[in-house]
C-alpha atoms as a PDB file:
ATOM      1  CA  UNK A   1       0.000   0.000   0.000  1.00  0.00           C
ATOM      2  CA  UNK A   2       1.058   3.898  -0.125  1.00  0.00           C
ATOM      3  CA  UNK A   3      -0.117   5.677   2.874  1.00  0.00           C
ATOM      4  CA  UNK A   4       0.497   8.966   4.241  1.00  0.00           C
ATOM      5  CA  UNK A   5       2.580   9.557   6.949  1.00  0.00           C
ATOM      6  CA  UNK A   6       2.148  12.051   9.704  1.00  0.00           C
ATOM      7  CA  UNK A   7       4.412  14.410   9.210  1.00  0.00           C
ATOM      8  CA  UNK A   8       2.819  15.062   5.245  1.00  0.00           C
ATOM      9  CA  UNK A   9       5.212  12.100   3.656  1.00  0.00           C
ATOM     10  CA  UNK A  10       4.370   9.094   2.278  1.00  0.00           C
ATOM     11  CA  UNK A  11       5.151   4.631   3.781  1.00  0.00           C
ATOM     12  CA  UNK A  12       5.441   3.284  -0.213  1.00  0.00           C
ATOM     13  CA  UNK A  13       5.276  -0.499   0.920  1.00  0.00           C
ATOM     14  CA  UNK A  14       7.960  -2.437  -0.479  1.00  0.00           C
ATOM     15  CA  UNK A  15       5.786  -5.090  -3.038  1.00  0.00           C
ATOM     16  CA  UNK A  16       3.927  -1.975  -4.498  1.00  0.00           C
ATOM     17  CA  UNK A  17       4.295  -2.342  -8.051  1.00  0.00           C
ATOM     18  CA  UNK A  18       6.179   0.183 -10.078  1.00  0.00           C
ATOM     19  CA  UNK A  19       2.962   1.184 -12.778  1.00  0.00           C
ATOM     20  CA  UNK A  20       0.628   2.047  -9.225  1.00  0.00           C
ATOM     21  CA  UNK A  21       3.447   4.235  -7.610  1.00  0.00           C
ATOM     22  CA  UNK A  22       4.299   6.149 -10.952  1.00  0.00           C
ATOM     23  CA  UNK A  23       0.186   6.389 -11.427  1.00  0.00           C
ATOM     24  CA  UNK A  24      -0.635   7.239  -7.653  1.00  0.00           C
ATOM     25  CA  UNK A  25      -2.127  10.915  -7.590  1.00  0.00           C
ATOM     26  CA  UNK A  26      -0.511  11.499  -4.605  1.00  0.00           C
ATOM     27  CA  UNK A  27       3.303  10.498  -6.667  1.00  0.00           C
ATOM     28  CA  UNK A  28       1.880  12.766  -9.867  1.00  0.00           C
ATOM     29  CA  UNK A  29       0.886  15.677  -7.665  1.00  0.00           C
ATOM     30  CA  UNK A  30       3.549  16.482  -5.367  1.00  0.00           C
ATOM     31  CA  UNK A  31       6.588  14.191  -5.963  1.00  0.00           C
ATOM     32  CA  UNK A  32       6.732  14.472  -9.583  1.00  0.00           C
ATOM     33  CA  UNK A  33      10.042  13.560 -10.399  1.00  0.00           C
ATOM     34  CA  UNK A  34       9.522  10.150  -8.777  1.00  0.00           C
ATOM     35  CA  UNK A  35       6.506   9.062 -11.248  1.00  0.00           C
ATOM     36  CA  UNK A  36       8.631  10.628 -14.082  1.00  0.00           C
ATOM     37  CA  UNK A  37      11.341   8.673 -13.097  1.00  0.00           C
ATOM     38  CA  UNK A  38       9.359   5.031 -12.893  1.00  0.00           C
ATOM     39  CA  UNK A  39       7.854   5.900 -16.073  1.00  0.00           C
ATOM     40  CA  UNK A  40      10.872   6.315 -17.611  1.00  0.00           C
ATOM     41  CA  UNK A  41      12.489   2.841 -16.431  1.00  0.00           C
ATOM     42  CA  UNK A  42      12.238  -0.502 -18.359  1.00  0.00           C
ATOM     43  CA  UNK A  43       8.942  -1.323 -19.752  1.00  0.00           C
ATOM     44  CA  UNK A  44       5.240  -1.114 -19.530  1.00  0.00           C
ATOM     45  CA  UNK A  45       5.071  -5.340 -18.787  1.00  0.00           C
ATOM     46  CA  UNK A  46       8.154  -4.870 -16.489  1.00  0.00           C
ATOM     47  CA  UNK A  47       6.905  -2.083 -14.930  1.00  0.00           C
ATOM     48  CA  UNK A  48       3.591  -3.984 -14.058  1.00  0.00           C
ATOM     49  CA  UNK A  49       5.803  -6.811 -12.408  1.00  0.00           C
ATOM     50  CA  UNK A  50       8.722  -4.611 -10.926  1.00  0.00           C
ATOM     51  CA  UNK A  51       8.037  -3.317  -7.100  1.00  0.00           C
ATOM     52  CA  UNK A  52       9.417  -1.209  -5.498  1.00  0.00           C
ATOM     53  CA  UNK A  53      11.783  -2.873  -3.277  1.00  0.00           C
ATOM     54  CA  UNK A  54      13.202  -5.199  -6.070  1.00  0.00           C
ATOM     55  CA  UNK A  55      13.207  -1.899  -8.120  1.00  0.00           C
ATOM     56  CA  UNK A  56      16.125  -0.554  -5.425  1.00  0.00           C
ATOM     57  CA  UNK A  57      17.483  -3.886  -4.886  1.00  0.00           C
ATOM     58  CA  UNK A  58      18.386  -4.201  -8.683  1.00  0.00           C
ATOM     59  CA  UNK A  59      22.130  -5.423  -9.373  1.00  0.00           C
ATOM     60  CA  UNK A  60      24.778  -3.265  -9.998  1.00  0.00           C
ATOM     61  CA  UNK A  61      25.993  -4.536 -13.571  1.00  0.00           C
ATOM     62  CA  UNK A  62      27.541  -4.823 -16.625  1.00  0.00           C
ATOM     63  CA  UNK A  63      27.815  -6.898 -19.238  1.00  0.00           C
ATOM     64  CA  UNK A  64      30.745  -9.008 -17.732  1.00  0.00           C
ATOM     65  CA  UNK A  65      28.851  -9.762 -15.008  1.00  0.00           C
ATOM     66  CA  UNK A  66      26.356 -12.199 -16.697  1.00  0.00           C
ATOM     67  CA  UNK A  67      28.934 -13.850 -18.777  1.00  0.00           C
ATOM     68  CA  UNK A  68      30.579 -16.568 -16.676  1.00  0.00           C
ATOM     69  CA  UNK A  69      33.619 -17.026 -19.282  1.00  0.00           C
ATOM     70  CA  UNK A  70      34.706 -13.552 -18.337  1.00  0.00           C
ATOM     71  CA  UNK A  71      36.552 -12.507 -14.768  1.00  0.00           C
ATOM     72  CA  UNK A  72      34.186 -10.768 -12.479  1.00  0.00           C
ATOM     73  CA  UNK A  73      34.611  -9.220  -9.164  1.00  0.00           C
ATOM     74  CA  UNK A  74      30.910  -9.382  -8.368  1.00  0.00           C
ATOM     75  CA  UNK A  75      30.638 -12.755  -9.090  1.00  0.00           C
ATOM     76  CA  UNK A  76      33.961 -14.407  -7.031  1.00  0.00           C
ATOM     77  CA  UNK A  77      35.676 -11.511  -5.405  1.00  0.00           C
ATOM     78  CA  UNK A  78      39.420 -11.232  -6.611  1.00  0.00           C
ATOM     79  CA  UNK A  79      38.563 -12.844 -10.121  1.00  0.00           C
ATOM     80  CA  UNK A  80      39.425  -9.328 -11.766  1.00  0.00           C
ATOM     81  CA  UNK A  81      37.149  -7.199 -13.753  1.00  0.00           C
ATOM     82  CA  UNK A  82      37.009  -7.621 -17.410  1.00  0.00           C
ATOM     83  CA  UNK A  83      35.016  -4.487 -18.092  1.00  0.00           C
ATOM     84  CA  UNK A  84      38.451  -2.451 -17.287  1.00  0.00           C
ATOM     85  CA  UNK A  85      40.114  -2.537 -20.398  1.00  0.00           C
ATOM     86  CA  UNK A  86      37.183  -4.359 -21.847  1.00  0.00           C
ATOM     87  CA  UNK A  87      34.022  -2.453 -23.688  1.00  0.00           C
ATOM     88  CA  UNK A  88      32.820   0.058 -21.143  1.00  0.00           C
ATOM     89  CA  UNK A  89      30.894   3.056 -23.343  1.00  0.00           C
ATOM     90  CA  UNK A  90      27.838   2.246 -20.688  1.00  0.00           C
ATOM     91  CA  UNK A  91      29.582   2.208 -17.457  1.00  0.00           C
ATOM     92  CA  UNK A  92      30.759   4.414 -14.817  1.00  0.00           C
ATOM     93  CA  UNK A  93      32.867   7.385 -14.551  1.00  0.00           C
ATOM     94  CA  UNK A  94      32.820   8.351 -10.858  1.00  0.00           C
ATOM     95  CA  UNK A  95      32.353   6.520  -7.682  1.00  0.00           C
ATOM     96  CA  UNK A  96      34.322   3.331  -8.991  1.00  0.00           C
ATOM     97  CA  UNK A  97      37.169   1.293  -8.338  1.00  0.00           C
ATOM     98  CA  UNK A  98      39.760  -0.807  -9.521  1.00  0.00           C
ATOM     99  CA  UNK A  99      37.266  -3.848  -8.839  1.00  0.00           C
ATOM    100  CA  UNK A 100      34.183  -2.508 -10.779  1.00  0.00           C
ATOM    101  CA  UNK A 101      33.182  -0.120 -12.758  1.00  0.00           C
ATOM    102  CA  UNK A 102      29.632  -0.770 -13.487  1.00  0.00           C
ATOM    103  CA  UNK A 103      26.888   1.461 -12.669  1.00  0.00           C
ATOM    104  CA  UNK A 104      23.372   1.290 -10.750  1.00  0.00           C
ATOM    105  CA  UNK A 105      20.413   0.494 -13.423  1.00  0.00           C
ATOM    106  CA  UNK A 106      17.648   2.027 -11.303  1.00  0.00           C
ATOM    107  CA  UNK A 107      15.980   5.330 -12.436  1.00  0.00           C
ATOM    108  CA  UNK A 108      14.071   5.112  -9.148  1.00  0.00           C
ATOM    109  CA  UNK A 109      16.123   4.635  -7.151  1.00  0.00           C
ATOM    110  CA  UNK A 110      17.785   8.557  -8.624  1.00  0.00           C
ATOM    111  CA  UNK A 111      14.405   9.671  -7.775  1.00  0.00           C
ATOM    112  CA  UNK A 112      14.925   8.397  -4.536  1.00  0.00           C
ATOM    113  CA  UNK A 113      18.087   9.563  -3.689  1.00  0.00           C
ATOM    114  CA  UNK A 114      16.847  13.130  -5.078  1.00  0.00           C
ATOM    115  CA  UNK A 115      13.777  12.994  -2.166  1.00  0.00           C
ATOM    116  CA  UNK A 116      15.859  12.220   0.619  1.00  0.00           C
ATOM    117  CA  UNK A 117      13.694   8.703   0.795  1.00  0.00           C
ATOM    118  CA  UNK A 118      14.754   6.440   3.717  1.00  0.00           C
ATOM    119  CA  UNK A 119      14.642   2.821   3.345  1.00  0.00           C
ATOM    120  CA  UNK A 120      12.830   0.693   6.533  1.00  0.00           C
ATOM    121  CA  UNK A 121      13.853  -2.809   7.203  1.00  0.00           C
ATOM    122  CA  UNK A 122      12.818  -5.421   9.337  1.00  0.00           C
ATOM    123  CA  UNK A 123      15.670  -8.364  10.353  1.00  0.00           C
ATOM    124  CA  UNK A 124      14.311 -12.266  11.477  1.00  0.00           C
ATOM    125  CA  UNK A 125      14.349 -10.745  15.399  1.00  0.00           C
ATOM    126  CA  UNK A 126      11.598  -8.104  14.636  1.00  0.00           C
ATOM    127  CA  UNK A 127      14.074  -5.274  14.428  1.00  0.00           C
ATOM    128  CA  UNK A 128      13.431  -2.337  12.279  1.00  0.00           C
ATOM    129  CA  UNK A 129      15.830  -0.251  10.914  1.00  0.00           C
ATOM    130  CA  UNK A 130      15.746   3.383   8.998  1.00  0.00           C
ATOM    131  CA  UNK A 131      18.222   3.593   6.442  1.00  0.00           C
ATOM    132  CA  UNK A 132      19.001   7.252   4.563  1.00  0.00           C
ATOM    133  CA  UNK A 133      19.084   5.750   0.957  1.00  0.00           C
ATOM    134  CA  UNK A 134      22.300   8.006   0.744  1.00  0.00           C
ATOM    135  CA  UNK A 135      23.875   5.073   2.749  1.00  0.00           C
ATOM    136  CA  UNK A 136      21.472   2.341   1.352  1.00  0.00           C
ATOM    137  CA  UNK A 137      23.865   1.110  -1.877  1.00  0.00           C
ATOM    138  CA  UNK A 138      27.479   1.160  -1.643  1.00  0.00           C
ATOM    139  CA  UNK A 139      30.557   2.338  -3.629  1.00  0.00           C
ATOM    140  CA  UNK A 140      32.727  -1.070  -4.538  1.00  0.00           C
ATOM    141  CA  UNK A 141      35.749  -0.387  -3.179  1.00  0.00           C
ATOM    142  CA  UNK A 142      37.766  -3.628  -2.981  1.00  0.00           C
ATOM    143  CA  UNK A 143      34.396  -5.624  -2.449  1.00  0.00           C
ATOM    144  CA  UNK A 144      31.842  -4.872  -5.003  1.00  0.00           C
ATOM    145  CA  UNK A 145      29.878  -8.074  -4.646  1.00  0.00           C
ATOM    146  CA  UNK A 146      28.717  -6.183  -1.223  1.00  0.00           C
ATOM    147  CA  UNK A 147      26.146  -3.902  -3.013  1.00  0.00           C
ATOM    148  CA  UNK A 148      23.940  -2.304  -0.075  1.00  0.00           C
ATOM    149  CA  UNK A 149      24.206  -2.251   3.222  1.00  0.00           C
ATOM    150  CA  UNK A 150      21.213  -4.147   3.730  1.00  0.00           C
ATOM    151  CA  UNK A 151      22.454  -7.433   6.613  1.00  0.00           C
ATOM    152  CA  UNK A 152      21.875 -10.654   5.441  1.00  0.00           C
ATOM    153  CA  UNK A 153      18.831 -11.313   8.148  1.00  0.00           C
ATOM    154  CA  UNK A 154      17.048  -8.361   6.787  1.00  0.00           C
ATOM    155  CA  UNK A 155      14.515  -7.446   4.229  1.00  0.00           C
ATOM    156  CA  UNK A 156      12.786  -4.065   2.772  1.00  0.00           C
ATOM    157  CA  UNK A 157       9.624  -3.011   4.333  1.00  0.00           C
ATOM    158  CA  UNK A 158       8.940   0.151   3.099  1.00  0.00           C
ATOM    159  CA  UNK A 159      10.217   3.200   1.836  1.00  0.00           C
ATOM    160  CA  UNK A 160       8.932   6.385   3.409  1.00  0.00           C
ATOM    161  CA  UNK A 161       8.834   9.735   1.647  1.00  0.00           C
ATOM    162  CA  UNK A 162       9.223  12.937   3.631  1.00  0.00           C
ATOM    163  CA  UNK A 163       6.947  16.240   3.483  1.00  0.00           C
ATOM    164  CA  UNK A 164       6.926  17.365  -0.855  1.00  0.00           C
ATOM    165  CA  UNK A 165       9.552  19.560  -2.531  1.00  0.00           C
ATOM    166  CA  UNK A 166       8.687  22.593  -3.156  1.00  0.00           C
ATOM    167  CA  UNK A 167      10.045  23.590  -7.203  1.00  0.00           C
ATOM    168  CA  UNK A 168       9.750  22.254 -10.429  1.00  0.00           C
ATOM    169  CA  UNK A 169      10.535  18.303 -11.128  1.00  0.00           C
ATOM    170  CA  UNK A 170      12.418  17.092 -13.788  1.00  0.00           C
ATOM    171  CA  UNK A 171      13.805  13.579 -14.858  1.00  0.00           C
ATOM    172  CA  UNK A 172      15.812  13.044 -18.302  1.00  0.00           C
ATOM    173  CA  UNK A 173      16.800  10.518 -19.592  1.00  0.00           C
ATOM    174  CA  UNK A 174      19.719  10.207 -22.209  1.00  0.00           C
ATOM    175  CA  UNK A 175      19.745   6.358 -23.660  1.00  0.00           C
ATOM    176  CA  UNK A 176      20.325   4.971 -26.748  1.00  0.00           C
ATOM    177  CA  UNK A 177      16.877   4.134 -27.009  1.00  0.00           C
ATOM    178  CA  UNK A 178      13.586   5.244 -26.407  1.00  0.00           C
ATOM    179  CA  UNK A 179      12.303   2.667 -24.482  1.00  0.00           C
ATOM    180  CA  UNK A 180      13.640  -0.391 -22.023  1.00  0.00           C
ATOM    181  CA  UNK A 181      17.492   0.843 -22.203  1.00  0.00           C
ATOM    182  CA  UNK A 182      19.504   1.549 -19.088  1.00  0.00           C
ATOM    183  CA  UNK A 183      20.596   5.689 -19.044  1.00  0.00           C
ATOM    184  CA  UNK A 184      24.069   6.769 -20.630  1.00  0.00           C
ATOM    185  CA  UNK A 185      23.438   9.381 -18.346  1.00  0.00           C
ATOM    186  CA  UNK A 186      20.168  10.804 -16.377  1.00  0.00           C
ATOM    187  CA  UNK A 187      19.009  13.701 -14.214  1.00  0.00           C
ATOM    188  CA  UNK A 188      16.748  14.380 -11.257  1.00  0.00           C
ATOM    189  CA  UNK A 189      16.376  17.726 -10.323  1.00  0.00           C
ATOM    190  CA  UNK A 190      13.709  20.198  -8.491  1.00  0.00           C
ATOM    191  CA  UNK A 191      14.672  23.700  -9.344  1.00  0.00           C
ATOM    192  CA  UNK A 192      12.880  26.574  -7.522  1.00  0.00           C
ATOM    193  CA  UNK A 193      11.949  29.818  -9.196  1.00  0.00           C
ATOM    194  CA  UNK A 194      15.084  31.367  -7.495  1.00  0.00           C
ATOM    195  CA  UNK A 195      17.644  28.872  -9.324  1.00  0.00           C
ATOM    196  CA  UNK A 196      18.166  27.248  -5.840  1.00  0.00           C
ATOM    197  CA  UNK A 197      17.658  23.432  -5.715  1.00  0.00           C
ATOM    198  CA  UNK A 198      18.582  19.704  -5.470  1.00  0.00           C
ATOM    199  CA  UNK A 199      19.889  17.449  -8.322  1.00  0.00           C
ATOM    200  CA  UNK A 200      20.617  13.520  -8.714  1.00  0.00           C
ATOM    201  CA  UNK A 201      22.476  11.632 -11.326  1.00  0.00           C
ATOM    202  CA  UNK A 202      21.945   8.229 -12.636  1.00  0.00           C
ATOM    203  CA  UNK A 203      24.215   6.134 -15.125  1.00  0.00           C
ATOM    204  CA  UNK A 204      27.419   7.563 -14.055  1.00  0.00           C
ATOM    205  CA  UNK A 205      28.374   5.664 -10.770  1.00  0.00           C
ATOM    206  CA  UNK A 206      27.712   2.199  -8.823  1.00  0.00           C
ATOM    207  CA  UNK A 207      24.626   3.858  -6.712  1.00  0.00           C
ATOM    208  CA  UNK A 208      22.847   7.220  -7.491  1.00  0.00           C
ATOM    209  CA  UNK A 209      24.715   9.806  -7.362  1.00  0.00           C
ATOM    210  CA  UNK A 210      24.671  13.485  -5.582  1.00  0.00           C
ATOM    211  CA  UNK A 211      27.327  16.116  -4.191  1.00  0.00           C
ATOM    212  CA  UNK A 212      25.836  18.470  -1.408  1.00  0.00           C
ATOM    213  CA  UNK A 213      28.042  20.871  -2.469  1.00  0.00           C
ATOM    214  CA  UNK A 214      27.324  20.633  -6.237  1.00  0.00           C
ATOM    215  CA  UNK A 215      24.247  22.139  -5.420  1.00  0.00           C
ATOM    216  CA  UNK A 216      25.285  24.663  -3.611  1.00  0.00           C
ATOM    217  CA  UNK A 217      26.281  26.042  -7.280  1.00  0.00           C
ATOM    218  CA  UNK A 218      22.643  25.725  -8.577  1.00  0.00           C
ATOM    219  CA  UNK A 219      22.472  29.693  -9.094  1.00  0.00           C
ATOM    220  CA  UNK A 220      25.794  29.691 -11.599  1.00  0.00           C
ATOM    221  CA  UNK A 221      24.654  27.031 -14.090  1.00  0.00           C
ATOM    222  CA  UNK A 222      25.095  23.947 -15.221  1.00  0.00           C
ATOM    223  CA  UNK A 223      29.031  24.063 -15.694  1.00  0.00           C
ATOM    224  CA  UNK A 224      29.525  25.212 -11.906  1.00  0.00           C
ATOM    225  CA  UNK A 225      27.375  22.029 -10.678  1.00  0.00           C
ATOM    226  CA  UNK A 226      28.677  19.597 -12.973  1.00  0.00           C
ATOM    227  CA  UNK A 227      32.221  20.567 -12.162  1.00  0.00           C
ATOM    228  CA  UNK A 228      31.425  19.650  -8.378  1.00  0.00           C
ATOM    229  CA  UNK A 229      29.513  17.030  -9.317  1.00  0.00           C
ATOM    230  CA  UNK A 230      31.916  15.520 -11.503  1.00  0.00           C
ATOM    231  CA  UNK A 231      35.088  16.002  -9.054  1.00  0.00           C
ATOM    232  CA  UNK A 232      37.254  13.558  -9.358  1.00  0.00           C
ATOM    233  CA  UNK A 233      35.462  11.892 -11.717  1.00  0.00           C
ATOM    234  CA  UNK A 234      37.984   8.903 -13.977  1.00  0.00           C
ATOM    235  CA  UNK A 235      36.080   7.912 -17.345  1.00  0.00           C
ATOM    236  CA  UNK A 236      37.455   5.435 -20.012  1.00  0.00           C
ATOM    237  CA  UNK A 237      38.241   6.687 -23.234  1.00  0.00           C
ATOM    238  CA  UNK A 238      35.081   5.148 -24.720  1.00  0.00           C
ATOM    239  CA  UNK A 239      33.089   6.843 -22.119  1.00  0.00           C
ATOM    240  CA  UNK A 240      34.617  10.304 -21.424  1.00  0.00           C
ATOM    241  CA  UNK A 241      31.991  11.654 -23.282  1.00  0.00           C
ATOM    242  CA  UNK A 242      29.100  11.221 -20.234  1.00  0.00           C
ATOM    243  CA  UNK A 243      31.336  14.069 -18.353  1.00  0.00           C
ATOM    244  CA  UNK A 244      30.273  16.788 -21.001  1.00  0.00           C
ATOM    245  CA  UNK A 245      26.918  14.739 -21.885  1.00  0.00           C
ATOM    246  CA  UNK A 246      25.675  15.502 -18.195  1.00  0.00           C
ATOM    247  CA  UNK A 247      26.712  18.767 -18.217  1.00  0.00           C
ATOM    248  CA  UNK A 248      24.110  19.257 -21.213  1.00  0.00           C
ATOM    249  CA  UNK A 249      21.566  17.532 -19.737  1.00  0.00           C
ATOM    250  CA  UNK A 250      21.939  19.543 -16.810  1.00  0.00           C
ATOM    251  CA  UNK A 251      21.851  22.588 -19.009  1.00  0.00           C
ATOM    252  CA  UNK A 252      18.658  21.532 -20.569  1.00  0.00           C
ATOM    253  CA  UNK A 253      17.168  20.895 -17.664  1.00  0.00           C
ATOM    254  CA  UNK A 254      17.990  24.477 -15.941  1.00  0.00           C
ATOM    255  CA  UNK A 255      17.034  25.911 -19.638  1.00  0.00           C
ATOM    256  CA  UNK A 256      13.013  23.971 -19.359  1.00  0.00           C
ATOM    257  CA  UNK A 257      12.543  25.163 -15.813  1.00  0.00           C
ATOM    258  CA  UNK A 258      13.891  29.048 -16.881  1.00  0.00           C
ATOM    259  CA  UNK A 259      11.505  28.819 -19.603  1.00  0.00           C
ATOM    260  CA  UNK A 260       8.263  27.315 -17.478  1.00  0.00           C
END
């Protein structure tokens, strides 16, 4: 179920399907960016199936990883990673490691990350935890098989909403096509009439991405935030070209919202 919450939120339980949260009125009217998002992930048939826990719990993955001829990290820890060095135009440019370089899938789960969501979990003693989903999924490190920080006794209740945003919500999505492709790059964002406001990445790192102080340089443009954003940020040659792509996005996105 999706219920409100007292404090003007919303409890999204964690087996509500992806097609009734992006089509709730409550989603459409005040956390827009989230039903944009939902809509704008897989398919209409997956989308039907998908919920919303299984929607966050979603592999981080590339190619490699479902071929069992090629080394993967993920799949026996110190195998090696054949994406490095291997065909990696999809994968990430920020947030990974020596061990993996492949990206988070979920355009929810941006949305999330965006709305300051906090995952609630239950373990096999009756213990609930609340989880900030900016410390729900996990950068690889030197163990990327350990995805979230989810314990192995414990599953996904809920995910609870706090109070709306305020501001215009946006989600884009850059793929290579229009329909059931995982983003090259994406981007979340509420803007406010002032220039102030909040933006979240997808298809550029191993969990959703966002850089307090990248938005702190809402007001200057695009360039300013995706220069914090960005910091730090090591691409492969074939995919050096999401570090100006989200830039542009960006810049579309601040360009819709000037114009609205």
């Amino acid at each position: 179920t999706i219920d409100d919450t007292s404090d003007g939120g919303l409890r999204i339980g964690a087996l509500v399907r992806n097609t009734d949260l992006a089509a709730d009125l409550r989603v459409r009217r005040h956390y827009g960016v989230l039903s944009r998002a939902l809509l704008a992930g897989a398919s209409g048939q997956l989308r039907n199936k998908a919920t919303t826990s299984g929607n966050l719990l979603q592999r981080t993955r590339c190619p490699y990883f479902y071929d069992p001829n090629q080394p993967c990290n993920k799949r026996q820890p110190g195998a090696g990673c054949a994406a490095i060095g291997g065909v990696s135009r999809q994968l990430g440019i920020i947030g990974t490691s020596e061990a993996c370089i492949a990206t988070h899938p979920s355009d929810m789960a941006v949305a999330m990350r965006l709305l300051d969501a906090t995952v609630e979990t239950i373990n096999v003693r009756g213990q609930s935890r609340h989880i900030p989903i900016a410390d729900f999924h996990r950068l690889p490190g030197k163990m990327p098989h350990i995805e979230t920080s989810l314990h192995s006794d414990e599953l996904i209740t809920s995910l609870t909403l706090p109070p709306p945003v305020e501001g215009r919500h946006f989600y884009r999505k850059v793929r290579d096509r229009a329909s059931y492709a995982f983003a090259l790059v994406s981007v979340a964002a509420i803007i406010q009439k002032d220039g102030t406001g909040r933006v979240a990445v997808g298809g550029v790192a191993p969990k959703p991405w966002r850089v307090a102080a990248a938005e702190s340089e809402m007001p200057k443009g695009s360039e300013a935030v995706a220069a914090r954003l960005l910091a730090g940020a090591s691409p492969t040659p074939a995919n050096a070209f999401k570090v100006p792509l989200v830039e542009r996005t960006l810049a579309a996105v601040i360009q819709e919202a000037k114009a609205s």
